[in-house]
Protein backbone atom coordinates (compact mmCIF):
# COMPACT_ATOMS: atom_id res chain seq x y z
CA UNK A 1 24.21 13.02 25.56
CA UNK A 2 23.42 16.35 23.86
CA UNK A 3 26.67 17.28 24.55
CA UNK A 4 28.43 14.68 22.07
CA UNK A 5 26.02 15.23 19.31
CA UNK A 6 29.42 16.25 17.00
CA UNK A 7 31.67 13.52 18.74
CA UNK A 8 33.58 11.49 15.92
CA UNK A 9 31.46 8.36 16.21
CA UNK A 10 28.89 10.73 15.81
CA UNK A 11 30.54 12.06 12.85
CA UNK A 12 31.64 8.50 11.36
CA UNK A 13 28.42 6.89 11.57
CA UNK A 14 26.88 9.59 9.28
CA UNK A 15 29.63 9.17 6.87
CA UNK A 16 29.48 5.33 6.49
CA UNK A 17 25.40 5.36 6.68
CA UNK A 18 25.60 7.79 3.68
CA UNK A 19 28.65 6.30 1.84
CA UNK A 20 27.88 2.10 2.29
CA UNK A 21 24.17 2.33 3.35
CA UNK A 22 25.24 0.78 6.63
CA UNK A 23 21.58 0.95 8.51
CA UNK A 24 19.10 -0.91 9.42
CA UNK A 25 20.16 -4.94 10.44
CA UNK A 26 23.70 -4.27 9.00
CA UNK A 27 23.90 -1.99 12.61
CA UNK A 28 21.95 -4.42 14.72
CA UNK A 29 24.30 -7.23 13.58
CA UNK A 30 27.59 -5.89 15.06
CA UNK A 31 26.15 -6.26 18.41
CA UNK A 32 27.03 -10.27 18.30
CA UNK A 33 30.74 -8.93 17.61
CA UNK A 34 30.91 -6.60 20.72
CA UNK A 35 31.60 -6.72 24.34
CA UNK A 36 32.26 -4.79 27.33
CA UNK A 37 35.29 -5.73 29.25
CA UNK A 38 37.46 -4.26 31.87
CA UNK A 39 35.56 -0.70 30.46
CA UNK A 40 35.99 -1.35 27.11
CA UNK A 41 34.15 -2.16 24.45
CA UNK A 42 35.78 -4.69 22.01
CA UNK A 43 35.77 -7.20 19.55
CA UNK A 44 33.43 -9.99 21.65
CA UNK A 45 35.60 -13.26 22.37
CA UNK A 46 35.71 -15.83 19.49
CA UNK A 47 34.08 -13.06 17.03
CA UNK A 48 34.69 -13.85 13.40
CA UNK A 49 34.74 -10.43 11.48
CA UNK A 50 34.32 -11.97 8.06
CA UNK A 51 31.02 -13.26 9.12
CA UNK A 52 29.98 -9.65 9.94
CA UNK A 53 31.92 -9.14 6.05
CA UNK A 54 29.38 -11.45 4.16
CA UNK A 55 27.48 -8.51 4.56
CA UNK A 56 28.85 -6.18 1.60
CA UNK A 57 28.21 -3.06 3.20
CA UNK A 58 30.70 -3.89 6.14
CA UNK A 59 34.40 -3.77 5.35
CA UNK A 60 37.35 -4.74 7.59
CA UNK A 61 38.88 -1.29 7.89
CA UNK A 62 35.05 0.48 8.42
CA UNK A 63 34.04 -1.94 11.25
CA UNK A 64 37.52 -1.66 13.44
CA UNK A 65 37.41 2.01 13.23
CA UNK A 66 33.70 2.02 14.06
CA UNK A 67 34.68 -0.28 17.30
CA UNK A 68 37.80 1.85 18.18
CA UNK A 69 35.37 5.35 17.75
CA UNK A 70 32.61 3.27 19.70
CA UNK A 71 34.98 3.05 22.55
CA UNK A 72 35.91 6.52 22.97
CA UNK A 73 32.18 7.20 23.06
CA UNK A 74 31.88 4.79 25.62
CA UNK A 75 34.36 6.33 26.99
CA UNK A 76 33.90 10.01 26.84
CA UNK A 77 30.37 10.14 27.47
CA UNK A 78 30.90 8.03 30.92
CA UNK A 79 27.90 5.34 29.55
CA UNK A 80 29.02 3.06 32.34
CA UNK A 81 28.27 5.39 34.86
CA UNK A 82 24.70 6.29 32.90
CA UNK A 83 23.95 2.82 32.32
CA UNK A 84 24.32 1.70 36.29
CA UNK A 85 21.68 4.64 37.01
CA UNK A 86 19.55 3.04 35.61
CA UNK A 87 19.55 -0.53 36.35
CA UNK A 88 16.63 -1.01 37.87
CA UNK A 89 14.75 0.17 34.74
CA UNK A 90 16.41 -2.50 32.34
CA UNK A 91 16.14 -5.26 34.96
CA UNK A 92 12.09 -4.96 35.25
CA UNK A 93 12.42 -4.86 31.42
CA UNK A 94 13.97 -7.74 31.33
CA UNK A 95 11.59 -9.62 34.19
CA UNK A 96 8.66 -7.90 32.12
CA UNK A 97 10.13 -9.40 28.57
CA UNK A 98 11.07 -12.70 30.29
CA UNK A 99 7.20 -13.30 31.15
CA UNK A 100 6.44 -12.35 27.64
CA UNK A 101 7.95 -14.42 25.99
CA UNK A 102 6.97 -17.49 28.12
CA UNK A 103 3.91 -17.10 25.69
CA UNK A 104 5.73 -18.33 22.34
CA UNK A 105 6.12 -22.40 22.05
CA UNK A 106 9.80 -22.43 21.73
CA UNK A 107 9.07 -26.67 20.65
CA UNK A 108 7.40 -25.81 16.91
CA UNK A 109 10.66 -24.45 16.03
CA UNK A 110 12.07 -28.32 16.16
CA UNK A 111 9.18 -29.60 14.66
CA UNK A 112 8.91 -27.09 11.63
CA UNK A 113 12.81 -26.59 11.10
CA UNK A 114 14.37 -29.84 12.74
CA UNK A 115 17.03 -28.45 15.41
CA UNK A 116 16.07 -26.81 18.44
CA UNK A 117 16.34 -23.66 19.42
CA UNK A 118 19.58 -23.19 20.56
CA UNK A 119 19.20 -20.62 23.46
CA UNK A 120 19.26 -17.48 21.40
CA UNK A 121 20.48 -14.30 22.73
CA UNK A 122 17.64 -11.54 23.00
CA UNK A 123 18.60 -8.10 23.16
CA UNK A 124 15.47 -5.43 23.87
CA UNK A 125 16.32 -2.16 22.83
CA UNK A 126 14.45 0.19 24.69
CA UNK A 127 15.42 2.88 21.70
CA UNK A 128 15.02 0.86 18.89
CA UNK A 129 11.33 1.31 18.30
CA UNK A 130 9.64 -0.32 15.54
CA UNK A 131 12.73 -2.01 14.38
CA UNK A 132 13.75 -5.63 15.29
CA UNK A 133 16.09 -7.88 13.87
CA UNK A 134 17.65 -11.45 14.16
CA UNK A 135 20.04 -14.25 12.82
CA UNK A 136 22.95 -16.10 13.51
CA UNK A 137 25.33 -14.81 16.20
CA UNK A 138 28.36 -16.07 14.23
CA UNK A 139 29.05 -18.06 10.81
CA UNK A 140 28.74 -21.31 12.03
CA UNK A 141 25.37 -23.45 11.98
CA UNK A 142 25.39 -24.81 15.75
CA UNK A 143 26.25 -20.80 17.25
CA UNK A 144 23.33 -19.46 18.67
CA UNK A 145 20.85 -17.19 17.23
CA UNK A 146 19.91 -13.74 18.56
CA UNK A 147 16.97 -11.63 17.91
CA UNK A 148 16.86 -7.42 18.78
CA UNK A 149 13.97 -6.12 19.85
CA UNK A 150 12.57 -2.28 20.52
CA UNK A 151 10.12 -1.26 22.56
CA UNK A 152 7.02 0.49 21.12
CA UNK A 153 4.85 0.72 24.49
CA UNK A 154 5.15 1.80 28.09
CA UNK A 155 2.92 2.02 31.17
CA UNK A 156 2.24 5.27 32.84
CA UNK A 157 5.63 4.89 34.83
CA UNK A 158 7.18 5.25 31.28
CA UNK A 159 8.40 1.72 31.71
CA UNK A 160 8.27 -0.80 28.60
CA UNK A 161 4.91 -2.84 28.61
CA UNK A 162 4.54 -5.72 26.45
CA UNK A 163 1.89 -7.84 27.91
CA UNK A 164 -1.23 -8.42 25.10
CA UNK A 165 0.97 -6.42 22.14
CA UNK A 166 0.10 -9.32 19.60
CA UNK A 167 2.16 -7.51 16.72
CA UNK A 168 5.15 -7.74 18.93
CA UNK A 169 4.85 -11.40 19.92
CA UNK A 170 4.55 -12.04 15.78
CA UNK A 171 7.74 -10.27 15.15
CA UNK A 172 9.48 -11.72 17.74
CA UNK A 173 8.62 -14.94 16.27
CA UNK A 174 9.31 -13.52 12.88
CA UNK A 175 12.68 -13.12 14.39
CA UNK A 176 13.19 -16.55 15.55
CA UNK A 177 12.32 -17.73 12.54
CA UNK A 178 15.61 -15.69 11.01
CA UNK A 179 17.91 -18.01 12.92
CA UNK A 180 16.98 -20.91 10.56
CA UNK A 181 15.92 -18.91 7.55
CA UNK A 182 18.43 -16.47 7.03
CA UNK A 183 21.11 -19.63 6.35
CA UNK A 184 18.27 -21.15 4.23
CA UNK A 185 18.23 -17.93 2.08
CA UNK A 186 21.77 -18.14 1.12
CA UNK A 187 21.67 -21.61 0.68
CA UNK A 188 19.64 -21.62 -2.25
CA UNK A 189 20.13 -18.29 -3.26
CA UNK A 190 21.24 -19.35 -6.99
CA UNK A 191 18.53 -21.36 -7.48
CA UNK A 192 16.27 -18.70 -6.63
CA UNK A 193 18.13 -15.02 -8.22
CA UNK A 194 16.29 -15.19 -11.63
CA UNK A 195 12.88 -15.59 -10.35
CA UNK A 196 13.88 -12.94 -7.95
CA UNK A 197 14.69 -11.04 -10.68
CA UNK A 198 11.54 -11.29 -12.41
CA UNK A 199 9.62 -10.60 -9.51
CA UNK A 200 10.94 -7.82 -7.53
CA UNK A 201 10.22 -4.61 -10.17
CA UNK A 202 6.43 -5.98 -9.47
CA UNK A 203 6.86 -4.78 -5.99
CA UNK A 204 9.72 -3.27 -5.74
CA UNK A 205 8.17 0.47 -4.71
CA UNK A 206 5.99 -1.43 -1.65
CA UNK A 207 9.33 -3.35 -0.51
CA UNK A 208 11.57 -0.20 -0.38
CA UNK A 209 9.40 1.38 1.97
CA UNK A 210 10.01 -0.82 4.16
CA UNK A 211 13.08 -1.34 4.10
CA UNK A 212 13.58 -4.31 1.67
CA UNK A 213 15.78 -2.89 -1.05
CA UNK A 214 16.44 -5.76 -3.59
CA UNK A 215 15.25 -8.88 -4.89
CA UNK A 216 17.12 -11.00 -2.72
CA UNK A 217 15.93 -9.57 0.81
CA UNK A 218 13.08 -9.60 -1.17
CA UNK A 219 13.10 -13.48 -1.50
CA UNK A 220 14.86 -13.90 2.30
CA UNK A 221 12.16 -11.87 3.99
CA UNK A 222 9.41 -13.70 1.90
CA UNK A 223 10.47 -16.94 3.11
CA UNK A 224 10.64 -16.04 6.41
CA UNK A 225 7.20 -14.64 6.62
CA UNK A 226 5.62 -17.53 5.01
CA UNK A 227 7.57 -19.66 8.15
CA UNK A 228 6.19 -17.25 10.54
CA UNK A 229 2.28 -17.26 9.00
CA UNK A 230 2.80 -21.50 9.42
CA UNK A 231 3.66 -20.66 13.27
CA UNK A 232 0.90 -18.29 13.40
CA UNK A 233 -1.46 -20.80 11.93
CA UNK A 234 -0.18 -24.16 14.05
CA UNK A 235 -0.37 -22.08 17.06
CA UNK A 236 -3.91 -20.37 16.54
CA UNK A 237 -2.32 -17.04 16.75
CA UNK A 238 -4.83 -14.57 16.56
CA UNK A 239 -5.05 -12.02 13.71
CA UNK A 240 -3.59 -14.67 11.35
CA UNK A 241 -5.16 -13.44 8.03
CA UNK A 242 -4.65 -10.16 9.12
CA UNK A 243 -0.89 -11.01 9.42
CA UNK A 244 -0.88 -12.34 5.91
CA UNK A 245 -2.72 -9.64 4.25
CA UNK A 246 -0.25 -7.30 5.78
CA UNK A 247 2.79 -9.80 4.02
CA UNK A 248 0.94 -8.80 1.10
CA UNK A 249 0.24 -5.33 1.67
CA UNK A 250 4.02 -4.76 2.58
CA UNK A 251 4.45 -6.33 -0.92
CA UNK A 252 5.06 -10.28 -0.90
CA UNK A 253 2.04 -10.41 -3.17
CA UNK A 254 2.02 -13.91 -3.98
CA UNK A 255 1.40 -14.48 0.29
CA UNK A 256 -1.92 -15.94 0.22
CA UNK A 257 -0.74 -18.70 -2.52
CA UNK A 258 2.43 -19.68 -0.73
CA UNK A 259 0.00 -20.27 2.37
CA UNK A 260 -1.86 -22.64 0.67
CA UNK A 261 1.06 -23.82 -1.23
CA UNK A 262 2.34 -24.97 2.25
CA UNK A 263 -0.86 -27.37 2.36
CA UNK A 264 1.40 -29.64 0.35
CA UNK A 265 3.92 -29.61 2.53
CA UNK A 266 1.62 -30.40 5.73
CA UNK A 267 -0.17 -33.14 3.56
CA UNK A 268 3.32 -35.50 2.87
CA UNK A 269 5.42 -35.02 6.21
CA UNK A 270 6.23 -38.59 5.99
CA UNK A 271 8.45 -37.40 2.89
CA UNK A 272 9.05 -34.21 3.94
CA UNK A 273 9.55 -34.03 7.86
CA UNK A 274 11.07 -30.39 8.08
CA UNK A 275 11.22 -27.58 6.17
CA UNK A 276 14.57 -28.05 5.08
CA UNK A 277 13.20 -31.07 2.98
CA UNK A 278 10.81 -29.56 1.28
CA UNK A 279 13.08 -26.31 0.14
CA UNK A 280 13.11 -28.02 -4.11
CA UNK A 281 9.67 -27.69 -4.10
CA UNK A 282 9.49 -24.27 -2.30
CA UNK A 283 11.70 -23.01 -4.99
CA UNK A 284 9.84 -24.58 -7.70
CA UNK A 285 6.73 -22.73 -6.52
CA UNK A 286 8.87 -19.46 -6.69
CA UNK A 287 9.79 -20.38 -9.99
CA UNK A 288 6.43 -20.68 -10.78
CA UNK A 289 5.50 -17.57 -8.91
CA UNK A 290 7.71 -15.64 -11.23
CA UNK A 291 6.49 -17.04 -14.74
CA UNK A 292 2.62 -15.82 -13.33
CA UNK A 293 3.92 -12.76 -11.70
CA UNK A 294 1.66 -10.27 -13.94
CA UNK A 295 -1.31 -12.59 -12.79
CA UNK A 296 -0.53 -12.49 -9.33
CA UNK A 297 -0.24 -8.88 -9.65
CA UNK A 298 -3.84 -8.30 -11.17
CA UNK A 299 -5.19 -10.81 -8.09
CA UNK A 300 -3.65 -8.63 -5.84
CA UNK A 301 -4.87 -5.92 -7.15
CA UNK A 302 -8.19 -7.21 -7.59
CA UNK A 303 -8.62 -8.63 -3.56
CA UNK A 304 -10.21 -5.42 -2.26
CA UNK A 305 -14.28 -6.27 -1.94
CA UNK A 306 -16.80 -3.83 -3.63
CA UNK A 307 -20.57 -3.90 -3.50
CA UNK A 308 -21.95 -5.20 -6.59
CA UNK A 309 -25.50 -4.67 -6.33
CA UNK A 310 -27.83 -2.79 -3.99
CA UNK A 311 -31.72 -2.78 -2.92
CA UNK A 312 -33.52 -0.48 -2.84
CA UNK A 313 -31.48 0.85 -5.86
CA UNK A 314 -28.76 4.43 -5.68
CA UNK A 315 -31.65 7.15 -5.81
CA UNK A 316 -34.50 5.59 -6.31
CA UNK A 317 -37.65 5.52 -4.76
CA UNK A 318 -39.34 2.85 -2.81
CA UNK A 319 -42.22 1.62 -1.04
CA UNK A 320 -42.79 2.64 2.71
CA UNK A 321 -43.48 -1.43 3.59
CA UNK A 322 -40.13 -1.83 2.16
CA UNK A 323 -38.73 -4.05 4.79
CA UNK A 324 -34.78 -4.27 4.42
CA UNK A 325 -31.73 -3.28 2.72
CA UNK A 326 -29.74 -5.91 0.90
CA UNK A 327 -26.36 -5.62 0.40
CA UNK A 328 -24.44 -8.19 -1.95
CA UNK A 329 -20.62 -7.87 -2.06
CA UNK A 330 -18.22 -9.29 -4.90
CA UNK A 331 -17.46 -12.03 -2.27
CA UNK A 332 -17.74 -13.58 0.94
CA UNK A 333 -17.60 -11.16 4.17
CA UNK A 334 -15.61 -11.06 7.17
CA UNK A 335 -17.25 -8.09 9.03
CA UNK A 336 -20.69 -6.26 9.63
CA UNK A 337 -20.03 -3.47 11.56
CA UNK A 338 -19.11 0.12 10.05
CA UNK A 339 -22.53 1.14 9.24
CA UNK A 340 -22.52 4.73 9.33
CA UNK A 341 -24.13 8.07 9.01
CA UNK A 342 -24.21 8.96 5.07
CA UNK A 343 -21.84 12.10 4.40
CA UNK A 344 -24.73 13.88 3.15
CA UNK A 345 -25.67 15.51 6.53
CA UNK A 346 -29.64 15.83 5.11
CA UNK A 347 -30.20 12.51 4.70
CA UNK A 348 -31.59 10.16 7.39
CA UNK A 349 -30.44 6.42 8.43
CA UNK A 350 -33.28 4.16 8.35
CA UNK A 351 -34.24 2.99 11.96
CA UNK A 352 -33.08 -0.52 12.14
CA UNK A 353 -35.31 -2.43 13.79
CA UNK A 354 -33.09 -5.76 14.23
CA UNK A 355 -29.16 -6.08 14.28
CA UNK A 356 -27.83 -6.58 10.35
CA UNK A 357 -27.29 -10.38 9.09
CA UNK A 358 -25.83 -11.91 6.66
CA UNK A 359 -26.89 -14.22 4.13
CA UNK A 360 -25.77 -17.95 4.66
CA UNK A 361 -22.54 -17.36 1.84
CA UNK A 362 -21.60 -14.06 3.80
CA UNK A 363 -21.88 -12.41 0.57
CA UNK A 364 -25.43 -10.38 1.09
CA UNK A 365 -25.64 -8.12 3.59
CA UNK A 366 -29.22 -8.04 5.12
CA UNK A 367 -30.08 -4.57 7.20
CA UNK A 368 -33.85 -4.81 8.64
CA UNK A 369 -35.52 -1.50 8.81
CA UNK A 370 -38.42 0.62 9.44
CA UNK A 371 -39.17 3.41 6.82
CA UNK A 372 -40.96 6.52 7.05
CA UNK A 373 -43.24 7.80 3.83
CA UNK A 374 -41.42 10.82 1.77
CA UNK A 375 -38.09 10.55 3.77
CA UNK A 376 -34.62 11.20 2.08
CA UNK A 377 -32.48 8.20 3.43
CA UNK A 378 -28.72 7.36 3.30
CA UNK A 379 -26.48 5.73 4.88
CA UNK A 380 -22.43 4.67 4.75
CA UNK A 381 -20.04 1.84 4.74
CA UNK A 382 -17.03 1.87 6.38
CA UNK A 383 -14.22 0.84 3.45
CA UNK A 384 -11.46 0.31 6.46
CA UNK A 385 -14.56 -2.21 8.64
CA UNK A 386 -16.33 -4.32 5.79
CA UNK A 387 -13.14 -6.52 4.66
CA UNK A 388 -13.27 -9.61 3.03
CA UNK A 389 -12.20 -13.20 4.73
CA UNK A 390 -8.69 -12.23 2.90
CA UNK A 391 -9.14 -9.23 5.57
CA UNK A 392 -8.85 -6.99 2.70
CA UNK A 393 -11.02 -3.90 3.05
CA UNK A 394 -12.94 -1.79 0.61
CA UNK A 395 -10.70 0.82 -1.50
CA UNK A 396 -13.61 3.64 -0.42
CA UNK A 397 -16.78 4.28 1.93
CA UNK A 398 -19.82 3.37 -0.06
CA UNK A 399 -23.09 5.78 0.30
CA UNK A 400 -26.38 4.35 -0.13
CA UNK A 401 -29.23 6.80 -0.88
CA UNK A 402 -32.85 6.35 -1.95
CA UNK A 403 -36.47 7.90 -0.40
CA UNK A 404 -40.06 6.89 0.03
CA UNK A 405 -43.14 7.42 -1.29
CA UNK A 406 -46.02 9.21 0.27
């Protein structure tokens, strides 16, 4: 399509990305507003543009010129022709994503949010990369959701592969989880704006990057993570801490607290059977969140383990007979591995004679060793492989050095 790099939808899109920031899910939205019929593409039967214009960025006039311009592209660039050259392609996408997703239990949904899913409609994007998106297909509560998906990985035929891609079976449930939050968000989003307030300028430079512009996509896309972590965590998903320290990496700081905030919630079902019960005291722990924001920051801050005290001490010198290193870390341990070479090129690592241990609070690392007499010794640890049980890692590599005595 080289060729219609300057066409006018071309053109447009540029204009009304720069002029109304339309990017990003305000894009991926209008696709539950389109169709293609008898070689057009249209406004979809039963579509309700002022759903689409709840979204500010939209307007009446922008969208029906962007539909008429997205027909002549259609159009002029013969897509229909392009498209059936290639069906094969998209329909072992399609088989491939179908088995895929036979791995998520489509039931929690029900038990966490109280309606079923209501067969959502999943586009995969084979262009859309790391981006994916979902929500409601139109205003109403009882339409059907949709979720779009891109494709980050193909096998060596340079078709999409998705089988074992953990991160993309957490986002697609991070998706799902739009259908019932996104209505959620607005629901309560007066009770929730001051808070929001108060919070985002905390994080606000870690949430633009991704994306995540103000405090209240700030407060939507909070929520939904902390539904997706509970799915995550019902469903043994693996890398579930890692999936929370990201939350908090990405800048929902207060993550790890809402987690265990939801302990509450799991502890009085009887009174609270769904999610949608519970949403007084969610926003009460937001509220809270906000008035020990500056607190939450310096814990943040704070959750990266460092090594607080080492034998045989930095630079000094020790005993031949000396039979291990000890380790101790400001708290408990996830990982041993990531003991490396020191930087220093001249010194030596100590000949381990047994594999490294730790202590029974995972705090003390215990590295059994042989020494040799008037060596210079040193050795490294990985900052991005020793992480804490929070699955934060170290801020730096930490060298150890010391020698022996004759």
């Amino acid at each position: 399509f080289a060729q219609f790099e300057n066409h006018e939808l071309i053109k447009y899109i540029k204009i009304i990305r720069e002029r109304d920031s339309i990017a990003y899910n305000a894009v991926a939205a209008t696709v539950a507003f389109l169709q293609i019929r008898n070689g057009k593409v249209e406004l979809a039967k039963n579509a309700d543009i002022n759903c689409l214009l709840q979204d500010s960025r939209w307007k009446y006039e922008t969208f029906t010129s962007f539909v008429k311009k997205l027909n002549k592209f259609y159009q002029d660039t013969k897509f229909k022709s392009f498209f059936n050259q290639h069906k094969a392609l998209y329909a072992e996408t399609e088989k491939r994503f179908d088995e895929f997703l036979s791995g998520i239990n489509t039931e929690w949904f029900q038990k966490f949010f109280g309606t079923p899913l209501n067969n959502p409609i999943i586009y995969v994007s084979l262009l859309n990369g790391t981006s994916n998106y979902g929500g409601k297909v139109f205003c109403s509560e009882e339409s059907p959701g949709y979720i779009s998906v891109g494709c980050t990985q193909v096998d060596n035929d340079g078709i999409p592969a998705f089988q074992y891609n953990f991160d993309l079976l957490y986002t697609i449930v991070h998706e799902l989880c739009h259908i019932y939050t996104n209505s959620l968000s607005i629901k309560y989003e007066n009770s929730l704006s001051e808070s929001g307030k108060i919070i985002f300028p905390f994080v606000k430079e870690k949430l633009e990057k991704v994306a995540y512009g103000d405090a209240k996509t700030m407060l939507a896309e909070g929520f939904n993570n902390l539904c997706t972590n509970m799915y995550c965590m019902e469903n043994n998903f693996p890398f579930s801490k890692y999936n929370i320290r990201d939350n908090e990496e990405y800048g929902f700081i207060w993550m790890r607290r809402a987690v265990k905030f939801m302990d509450d919630f799991y502890a009085n079902r009887s009174l609270y059977p769904y999610i949608t019960d519970f949403m007084p005291q969610y926003i009460e722990f937001i509220n809270f969140t906000a008035k020990h924001i500056e607190q939450i920051a310096f814990e943040y801050e704070h959750s990266n383990p460092y090594v607080v005290n080492v034998f045989p001490a930095i630079n000094s010198t020790v005993s031949v007979d000396t039979k291990e290193i000890r380790i101790q870390f400001s708290c408990s341990m996830w990982s041993s591995y990531g003991i490396d070479n020191s930087e220093d090129s001249t010194l030596l690592i100590p000949s381990m004679q047994e594999k490294a241990f730790w202590n029974d609070e995972k705090n003390i690392l215990i590295i059994p060793v042989k020494l040799e007499s008037e060596k210079n010794y040193g050795l490294a640890l990985r900052a991005d492989v020793f992480q804490s049980f929070d699955t934060f890692p170290m801020k730096e590599n930490f060298e150890i050095k010391f020698n022996t005595e004759k």
